[in-house]
C-alpha atoms as a PDB file:
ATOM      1  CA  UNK A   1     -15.113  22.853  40.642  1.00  0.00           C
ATOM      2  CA  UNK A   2     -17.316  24.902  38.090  1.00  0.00           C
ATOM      3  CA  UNK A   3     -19.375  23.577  35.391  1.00  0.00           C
ATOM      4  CA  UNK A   4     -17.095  24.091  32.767  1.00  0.00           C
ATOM      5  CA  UNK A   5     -13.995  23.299  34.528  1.00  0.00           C
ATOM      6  CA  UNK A   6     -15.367  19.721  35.194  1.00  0.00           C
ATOM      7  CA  UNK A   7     -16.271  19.117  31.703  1.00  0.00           C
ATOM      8  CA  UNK A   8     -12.807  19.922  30.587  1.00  0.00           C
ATOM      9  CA  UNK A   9     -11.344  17.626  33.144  1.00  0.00           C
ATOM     10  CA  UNK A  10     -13.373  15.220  31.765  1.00  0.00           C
ATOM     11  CA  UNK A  11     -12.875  15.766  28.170  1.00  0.00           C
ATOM     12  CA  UNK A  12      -8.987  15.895  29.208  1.00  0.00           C
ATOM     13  CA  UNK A  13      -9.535  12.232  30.335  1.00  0.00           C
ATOM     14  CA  UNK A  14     -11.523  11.374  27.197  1.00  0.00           C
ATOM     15  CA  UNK A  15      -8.934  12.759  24.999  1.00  0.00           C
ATOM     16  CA  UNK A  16      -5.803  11.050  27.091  1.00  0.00           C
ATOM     17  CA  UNK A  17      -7.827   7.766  26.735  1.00  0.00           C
ATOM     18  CA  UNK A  18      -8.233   7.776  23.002  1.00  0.00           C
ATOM     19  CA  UNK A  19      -4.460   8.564  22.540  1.00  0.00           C
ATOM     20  CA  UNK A  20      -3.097   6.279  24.836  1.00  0.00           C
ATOM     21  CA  UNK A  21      -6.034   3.559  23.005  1.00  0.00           C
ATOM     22  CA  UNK A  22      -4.716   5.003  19.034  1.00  0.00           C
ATOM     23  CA  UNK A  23      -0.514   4.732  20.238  1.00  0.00           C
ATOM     24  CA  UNK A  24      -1.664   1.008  21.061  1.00  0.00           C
ATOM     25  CA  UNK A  25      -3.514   0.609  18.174  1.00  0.00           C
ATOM     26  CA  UNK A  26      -0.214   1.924  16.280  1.00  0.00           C
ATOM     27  CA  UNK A  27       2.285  -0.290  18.253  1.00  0.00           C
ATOM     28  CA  UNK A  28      -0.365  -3.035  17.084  1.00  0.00           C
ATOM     29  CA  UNK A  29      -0.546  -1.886  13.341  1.00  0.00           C
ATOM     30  CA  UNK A  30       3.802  -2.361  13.624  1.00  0.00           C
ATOM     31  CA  UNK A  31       3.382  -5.492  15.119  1.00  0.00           C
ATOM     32  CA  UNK A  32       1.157  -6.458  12.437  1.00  0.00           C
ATOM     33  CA  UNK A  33       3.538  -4.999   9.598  1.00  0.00           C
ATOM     34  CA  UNK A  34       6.493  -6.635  11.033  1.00  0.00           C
ATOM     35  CA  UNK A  35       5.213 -10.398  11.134  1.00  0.00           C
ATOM     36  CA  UNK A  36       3.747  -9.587   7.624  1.00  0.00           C
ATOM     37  CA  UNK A  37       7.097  -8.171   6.757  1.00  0.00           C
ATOM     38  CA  UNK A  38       9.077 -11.242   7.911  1.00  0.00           C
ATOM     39  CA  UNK A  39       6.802 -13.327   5.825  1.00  0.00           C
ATOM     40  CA  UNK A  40       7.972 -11.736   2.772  1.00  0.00           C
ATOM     41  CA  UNK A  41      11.404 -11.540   3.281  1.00  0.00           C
ATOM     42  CA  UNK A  42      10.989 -15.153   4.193  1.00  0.00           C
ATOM     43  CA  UNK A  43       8.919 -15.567   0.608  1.00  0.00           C
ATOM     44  CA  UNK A  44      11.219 -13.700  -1.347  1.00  0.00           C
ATOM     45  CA  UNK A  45      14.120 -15.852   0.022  1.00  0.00           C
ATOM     46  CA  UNK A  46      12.679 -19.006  -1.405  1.00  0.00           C
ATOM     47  CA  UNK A  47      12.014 -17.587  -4.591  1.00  0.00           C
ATOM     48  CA  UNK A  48      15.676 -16.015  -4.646  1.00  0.00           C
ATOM     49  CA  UNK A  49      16.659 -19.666  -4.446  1.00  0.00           C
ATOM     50  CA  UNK A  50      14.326 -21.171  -6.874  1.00  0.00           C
ATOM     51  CA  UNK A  51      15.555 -18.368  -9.449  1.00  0.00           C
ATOM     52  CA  UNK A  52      19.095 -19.111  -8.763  1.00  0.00           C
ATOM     53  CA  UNK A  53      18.444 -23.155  -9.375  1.00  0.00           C
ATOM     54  CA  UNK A  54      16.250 -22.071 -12.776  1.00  0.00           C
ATOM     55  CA  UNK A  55      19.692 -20.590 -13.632  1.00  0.00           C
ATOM     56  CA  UNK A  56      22.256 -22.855 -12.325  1.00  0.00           C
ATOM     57  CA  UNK A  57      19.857 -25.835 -14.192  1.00  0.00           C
ATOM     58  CA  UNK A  58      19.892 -24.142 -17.606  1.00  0.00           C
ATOM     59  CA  UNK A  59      23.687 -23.576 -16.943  1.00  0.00           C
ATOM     60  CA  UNK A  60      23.773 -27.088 -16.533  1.00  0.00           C
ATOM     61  CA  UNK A  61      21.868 -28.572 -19.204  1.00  0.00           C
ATOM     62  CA  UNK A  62      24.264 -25.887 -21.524  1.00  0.00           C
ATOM     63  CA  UNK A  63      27.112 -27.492 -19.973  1.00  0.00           C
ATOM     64  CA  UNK A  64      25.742 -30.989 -20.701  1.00  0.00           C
ATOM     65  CA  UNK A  65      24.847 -30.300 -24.376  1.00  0.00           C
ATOM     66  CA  UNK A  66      28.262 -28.789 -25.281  1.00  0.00           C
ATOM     67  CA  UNK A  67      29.851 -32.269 -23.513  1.00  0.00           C
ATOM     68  CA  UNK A  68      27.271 -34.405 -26.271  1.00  0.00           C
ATOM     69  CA  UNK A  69      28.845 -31.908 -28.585  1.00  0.00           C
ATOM     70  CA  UNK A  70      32.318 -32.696 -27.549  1.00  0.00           C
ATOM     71  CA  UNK A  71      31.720 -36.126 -26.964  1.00  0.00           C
ATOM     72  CA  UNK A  72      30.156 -36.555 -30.117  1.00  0.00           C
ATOM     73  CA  UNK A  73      33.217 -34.837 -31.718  1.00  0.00           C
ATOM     74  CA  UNK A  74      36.074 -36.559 -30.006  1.00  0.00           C
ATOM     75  CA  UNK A  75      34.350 -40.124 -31.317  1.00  0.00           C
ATOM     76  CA  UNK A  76      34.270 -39.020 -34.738  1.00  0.00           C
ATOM     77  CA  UNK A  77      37.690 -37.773 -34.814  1.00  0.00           C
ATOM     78  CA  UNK A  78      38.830 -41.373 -33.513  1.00  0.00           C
ATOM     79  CA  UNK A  79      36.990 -42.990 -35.748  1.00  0.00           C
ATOM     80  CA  UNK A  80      38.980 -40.755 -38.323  1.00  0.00           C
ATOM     81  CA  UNK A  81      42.133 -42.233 -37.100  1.00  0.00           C
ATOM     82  CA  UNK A  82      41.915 -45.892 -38.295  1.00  0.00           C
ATOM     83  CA  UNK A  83      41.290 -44.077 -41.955  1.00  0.00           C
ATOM     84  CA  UNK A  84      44.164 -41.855 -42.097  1.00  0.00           C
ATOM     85  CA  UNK A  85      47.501 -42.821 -44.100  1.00  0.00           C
ATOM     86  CA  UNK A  86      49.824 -40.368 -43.270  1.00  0.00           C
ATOM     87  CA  UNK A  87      52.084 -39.640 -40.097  1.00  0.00           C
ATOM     88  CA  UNK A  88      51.166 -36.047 -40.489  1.00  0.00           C
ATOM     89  CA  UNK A  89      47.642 -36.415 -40.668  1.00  0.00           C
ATOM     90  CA  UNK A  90      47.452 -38.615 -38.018  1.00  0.00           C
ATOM     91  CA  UNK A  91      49.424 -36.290 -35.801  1.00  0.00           C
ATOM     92  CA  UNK A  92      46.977 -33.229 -36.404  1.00  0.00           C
ATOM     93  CA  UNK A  93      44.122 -35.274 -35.882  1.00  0.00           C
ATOM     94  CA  UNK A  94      45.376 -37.112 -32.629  1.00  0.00           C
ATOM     95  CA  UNK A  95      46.021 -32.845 -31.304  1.00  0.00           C
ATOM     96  CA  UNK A  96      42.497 -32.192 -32.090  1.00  0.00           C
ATOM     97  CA  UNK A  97      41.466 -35.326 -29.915  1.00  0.00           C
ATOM     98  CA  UNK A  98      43.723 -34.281 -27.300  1.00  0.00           C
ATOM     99  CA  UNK A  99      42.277 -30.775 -26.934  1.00  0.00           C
ATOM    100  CA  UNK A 100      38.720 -31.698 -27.381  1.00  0.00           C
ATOM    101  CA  UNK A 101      39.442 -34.036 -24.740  1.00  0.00           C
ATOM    102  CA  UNK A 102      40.580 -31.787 -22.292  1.00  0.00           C
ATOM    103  CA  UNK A 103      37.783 -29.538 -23.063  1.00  0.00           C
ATOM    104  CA  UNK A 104      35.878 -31.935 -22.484  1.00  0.00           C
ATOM    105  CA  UNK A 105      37.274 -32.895 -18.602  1.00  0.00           C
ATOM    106  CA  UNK A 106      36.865 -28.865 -18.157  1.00  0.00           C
ATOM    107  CA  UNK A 107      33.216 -29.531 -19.225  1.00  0.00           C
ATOM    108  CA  UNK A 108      32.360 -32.258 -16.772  1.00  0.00           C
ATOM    109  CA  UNK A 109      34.141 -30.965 -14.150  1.00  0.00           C
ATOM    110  CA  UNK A 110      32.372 -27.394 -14.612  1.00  0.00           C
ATOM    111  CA  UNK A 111      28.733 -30.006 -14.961  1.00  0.00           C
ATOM    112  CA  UNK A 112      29.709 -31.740 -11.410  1.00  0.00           C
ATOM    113  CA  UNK A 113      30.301 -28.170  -9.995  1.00  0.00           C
ATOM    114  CA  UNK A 114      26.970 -27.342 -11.376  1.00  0.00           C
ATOM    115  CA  UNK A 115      25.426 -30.473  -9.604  1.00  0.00           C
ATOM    116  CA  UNK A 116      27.189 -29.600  -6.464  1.00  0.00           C
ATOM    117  CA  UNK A 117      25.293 -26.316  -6.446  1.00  0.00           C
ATOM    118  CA  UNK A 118      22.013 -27.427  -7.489  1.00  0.00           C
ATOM    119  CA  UNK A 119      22.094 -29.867  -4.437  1.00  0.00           C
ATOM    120  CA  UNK A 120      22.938 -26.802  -2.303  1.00  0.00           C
ATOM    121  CA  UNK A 121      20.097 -24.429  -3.600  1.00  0.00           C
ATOM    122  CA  UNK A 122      17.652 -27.386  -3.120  1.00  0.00           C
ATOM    123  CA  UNK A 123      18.519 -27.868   0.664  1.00  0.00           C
ATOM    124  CA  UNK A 124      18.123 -24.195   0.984  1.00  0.00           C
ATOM    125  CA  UNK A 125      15.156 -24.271  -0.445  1.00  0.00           C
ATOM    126  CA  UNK A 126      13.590 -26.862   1.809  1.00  0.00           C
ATOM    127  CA  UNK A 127      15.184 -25.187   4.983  1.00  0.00           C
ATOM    128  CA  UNK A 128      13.468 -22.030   3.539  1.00  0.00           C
ATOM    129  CA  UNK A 129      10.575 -23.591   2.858  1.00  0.00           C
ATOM    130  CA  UNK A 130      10.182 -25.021   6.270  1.00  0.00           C
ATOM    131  CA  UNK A 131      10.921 -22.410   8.170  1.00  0.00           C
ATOM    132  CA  UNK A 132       8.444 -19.971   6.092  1.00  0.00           C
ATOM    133  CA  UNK A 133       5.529 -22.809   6.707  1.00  0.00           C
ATOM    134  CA  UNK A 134       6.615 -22.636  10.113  1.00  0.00           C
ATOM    135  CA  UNK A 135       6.766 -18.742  10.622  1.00  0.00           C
ATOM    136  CA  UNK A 136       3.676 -18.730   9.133  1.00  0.00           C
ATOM    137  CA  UNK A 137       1.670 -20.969  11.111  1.00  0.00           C
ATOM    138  CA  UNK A 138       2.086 -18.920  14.106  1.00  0.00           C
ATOM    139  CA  UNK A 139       2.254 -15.635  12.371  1.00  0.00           C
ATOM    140  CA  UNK A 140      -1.468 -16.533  11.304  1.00  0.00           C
ATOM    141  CA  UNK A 141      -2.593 -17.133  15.108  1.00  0.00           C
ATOM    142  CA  UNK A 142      -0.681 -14.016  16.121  1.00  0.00           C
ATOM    143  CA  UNK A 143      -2.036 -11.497  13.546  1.00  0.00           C
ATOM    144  CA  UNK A 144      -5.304 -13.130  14.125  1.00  0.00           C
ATOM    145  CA  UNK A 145      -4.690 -12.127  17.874  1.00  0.00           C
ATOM    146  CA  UNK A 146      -3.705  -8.670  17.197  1.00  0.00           C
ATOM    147  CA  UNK A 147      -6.647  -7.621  14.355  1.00  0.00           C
ATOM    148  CA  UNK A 148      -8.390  -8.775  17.141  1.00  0.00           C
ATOM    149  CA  UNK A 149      -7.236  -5.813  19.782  1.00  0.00           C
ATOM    150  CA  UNK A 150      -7.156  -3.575  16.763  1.00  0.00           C
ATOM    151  CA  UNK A 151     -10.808  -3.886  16.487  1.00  0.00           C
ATOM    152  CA  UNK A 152     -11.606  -3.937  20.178  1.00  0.00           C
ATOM    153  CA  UNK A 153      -9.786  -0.600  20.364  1.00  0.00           C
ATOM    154  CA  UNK A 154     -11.158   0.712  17.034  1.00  0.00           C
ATOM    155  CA  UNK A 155     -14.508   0.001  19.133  1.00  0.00           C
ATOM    156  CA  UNK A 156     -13.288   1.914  22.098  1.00  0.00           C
ATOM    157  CA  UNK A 157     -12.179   4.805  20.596  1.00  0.00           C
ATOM    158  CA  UNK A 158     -15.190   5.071  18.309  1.00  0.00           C
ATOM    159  CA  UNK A 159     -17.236   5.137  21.747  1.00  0.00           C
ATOM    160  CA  UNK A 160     -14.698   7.564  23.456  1.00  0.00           C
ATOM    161  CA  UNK A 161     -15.648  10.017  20.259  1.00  0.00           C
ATOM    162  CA  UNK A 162     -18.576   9.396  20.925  1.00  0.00           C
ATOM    163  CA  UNK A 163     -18.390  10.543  24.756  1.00  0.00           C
ATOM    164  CA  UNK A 164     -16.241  13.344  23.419  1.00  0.00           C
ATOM    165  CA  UNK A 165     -18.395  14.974  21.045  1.00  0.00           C
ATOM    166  CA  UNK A 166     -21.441  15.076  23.672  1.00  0.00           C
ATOM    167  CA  UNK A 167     -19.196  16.342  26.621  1.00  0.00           C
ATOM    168  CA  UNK A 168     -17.732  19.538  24.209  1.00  0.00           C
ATOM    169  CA  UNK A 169     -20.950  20.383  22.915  1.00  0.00           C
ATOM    170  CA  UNK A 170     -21.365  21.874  26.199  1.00  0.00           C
ATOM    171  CA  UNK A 171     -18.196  24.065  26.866  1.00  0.00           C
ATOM    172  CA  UNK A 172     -18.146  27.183  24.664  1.00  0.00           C
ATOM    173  CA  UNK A 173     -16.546  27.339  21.070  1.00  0.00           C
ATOM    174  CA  UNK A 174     -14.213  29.603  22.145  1.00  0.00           C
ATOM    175  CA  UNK A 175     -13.302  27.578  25.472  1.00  0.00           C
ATOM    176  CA  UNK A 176     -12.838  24.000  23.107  1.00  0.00           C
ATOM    177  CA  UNK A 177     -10.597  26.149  20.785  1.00  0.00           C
ATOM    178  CA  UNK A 178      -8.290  27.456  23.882  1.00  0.00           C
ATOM    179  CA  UNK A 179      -8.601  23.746  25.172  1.00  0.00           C
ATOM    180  CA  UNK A 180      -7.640  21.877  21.840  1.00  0.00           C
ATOM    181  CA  UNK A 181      -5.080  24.486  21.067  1.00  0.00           C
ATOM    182  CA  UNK A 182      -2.918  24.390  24.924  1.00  0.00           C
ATOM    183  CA  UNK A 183      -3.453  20.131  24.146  1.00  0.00           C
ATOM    184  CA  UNK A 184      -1.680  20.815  20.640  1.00  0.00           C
ATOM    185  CA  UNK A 185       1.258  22.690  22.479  1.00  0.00           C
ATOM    186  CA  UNK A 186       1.522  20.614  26.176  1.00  0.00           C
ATOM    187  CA  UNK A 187       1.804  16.816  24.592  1.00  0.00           C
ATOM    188  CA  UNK A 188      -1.640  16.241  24.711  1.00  0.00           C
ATOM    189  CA  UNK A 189      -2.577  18.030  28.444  1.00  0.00           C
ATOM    190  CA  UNK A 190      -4.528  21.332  28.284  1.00  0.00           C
ATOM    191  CA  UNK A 191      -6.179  20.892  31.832  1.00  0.00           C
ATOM    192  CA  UNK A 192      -4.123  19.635  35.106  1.00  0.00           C
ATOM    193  CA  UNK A 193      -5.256  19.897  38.361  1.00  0.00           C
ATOM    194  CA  UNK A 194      -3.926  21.989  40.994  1.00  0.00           C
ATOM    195  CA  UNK A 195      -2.583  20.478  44.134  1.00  0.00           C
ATOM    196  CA  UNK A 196      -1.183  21.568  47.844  1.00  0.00           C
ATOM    197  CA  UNK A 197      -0.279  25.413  46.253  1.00  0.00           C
ATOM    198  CA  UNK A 198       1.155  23.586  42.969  1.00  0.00           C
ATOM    199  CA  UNK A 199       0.725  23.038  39.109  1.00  0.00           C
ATOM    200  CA  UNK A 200       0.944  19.199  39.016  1.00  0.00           C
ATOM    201  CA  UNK A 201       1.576  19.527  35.159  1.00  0.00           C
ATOM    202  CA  UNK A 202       4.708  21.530  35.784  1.00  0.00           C
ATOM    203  CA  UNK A 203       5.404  20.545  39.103  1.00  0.00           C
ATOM    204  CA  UNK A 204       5.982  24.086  39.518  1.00  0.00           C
ATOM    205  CA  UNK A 205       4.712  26.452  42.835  1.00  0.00           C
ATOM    206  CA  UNK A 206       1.906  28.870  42.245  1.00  0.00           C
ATOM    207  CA  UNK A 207       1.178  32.105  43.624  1.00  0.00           C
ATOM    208  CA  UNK A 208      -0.822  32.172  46.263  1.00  0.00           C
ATOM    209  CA  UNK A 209      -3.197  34.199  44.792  1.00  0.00           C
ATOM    210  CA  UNK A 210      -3.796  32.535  41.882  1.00  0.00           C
ATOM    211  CA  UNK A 211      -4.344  29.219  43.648  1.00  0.00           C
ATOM    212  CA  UNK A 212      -6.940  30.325  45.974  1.00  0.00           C
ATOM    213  CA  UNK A 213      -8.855  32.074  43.078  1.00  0.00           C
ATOM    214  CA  UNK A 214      -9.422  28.585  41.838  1.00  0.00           C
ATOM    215  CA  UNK A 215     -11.477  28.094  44.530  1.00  0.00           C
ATOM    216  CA  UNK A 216     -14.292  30.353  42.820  1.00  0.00           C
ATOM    217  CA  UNK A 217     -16.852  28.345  41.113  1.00  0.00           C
ATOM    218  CA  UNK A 218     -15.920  27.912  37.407  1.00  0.00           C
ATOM    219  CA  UNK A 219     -13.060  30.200  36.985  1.00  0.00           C
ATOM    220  CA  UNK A 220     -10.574  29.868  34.096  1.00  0.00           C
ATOM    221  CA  UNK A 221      -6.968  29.677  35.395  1.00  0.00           C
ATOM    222  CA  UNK A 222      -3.829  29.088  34.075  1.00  0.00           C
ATOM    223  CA  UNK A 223      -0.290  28.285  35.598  1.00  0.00           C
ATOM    224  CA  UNK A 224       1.856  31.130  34.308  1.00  0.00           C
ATOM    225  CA  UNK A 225       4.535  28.482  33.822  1.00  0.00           C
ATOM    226  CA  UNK A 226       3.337  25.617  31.669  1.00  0.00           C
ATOM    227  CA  UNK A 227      -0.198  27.748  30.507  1.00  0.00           C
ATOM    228  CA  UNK A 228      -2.029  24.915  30.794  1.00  0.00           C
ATOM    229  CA  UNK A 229      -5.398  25.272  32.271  1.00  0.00           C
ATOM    230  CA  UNK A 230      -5.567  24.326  36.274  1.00  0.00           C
ATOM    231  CA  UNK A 231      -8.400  23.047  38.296  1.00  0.00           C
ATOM    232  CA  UNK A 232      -9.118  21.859  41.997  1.00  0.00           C
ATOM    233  CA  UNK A 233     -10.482  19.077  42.632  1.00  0.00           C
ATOM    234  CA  UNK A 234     -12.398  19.332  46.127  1.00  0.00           C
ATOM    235  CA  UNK A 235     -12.986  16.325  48.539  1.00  0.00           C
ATOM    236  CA  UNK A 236     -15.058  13.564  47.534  1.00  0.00           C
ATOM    237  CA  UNK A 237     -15.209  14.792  43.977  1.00  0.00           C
ATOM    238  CA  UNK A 238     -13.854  13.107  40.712  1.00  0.00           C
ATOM    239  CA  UNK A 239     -13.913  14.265  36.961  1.00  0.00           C
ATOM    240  CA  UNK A 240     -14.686  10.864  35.624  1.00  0.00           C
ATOM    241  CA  UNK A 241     -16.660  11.517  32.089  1.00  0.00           C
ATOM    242  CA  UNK A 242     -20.439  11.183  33.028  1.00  0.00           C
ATOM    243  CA  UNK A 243     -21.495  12.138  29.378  1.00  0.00           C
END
């Protein structure tokens, strides 16, 4: 394998190690977004609840001042009573009593309704609250965990650049920009080696010819099915980045 053919291999490996390192770092990042995700749904759950109960108390207390109101009413009006002289007076006024009294069953039963409710959104909002403290206790250890790997790769990759950079300062220009453009077109894979008379990129059978003329020392070749770039790797020889 030529010069140039070799360093290609080994920038292919370089470059298929730093995106195989930035997809994990991505499934990581998601991982990350979900559990913070979960906490906020969990968050704005709680605080759902503790709005409704701010309403369903100020219902309440509404509810409970119009009952003083009613209350306060009925008591007058029977007080009334033991001052009125006549039959039709005492009629009108015993009506009123009647229907502020009923209003005023409406009103406490609408209050204990209230008070059901309140005790509901309370018990949901110590379930909530539970389970969020919970959630987050081992959320915090996970996403502790995972910024962890994210920086371990983040270290990687910054040293794979690193590797990179060196390795294509020595191929030609015009060689990195055939390289980074068949890599832009074949997922990722400009340069695949070439195997028993076959493109092991494509899978695909290669003329004769054309795979014994990558036997010549650093000569270009490409499978004329996939175009990606093909080289031979002889017998004891590996394309492991020695940058």
């Amino acid at each position: 394998m030529g010069k140039n053919v070799k360093i290609l291999a080994q920038l292919q490996e370089i470059d298929l190690k730093i995106d195989s390192s930035r997809g994990e770092k991505q499934s990581l990042m998601e991982e990350i977004a979900s559990l913070e995700e979960k906490v906020g749904e969990l968050r704005r759950s709680v605080s759902g609840y503790g709005a409704d109960l701010d309403t369903v108390e100020e219902e309440k207390q509404a509810l409970e001042e119009n009952l003083a109101t009613e209350t306060d009413a009925i008591n007058r009006s029977e007080g009334r009573l033991r001052e009125i002289k006549t039959q039709k007076e005492y009629q009108a006024v015993s009506k009123e009593i009647a229907a502020a009294k009923k209003v005023k069953a409406e009103l406490e039963d609408q209050i204990l309704q209230k008070i059901s409710r309140i005790e509901e959104l309370k018990a949901a909002i110590s379930d909530q609250s539970m389970a969020l403290d919970e959630f987050e206790t081992g959320a915090s250890a996970q996403e502790s965990e995972l910024k962890d790997k994210v920086e371990r790769l983040e270290s990687e990759i910054s040293t794979d650049l690193e590797f990179r950079e060196a390795a294509a300062k020595q191929v030609a220009p015009s060689m990195m920009k055939r390289y980074d453009k068949l890599r832009e077109k074949r997922q990722g894979v400009a340069i695949v080696e070439a195997r028993s008379g076959s493109c092991l990129g494509c899978n695909m059978n290669l003329p004769p010819q054309l795979f014994n003329s990558l036997f010549k020392a650093d000569n270009l070749v490409q499978c004329p099915h996939c175009q990606r770039l093909l080289f031979l790797r002889q017998e004891g020889e590996d394309t492991q980045a020695q940058v």
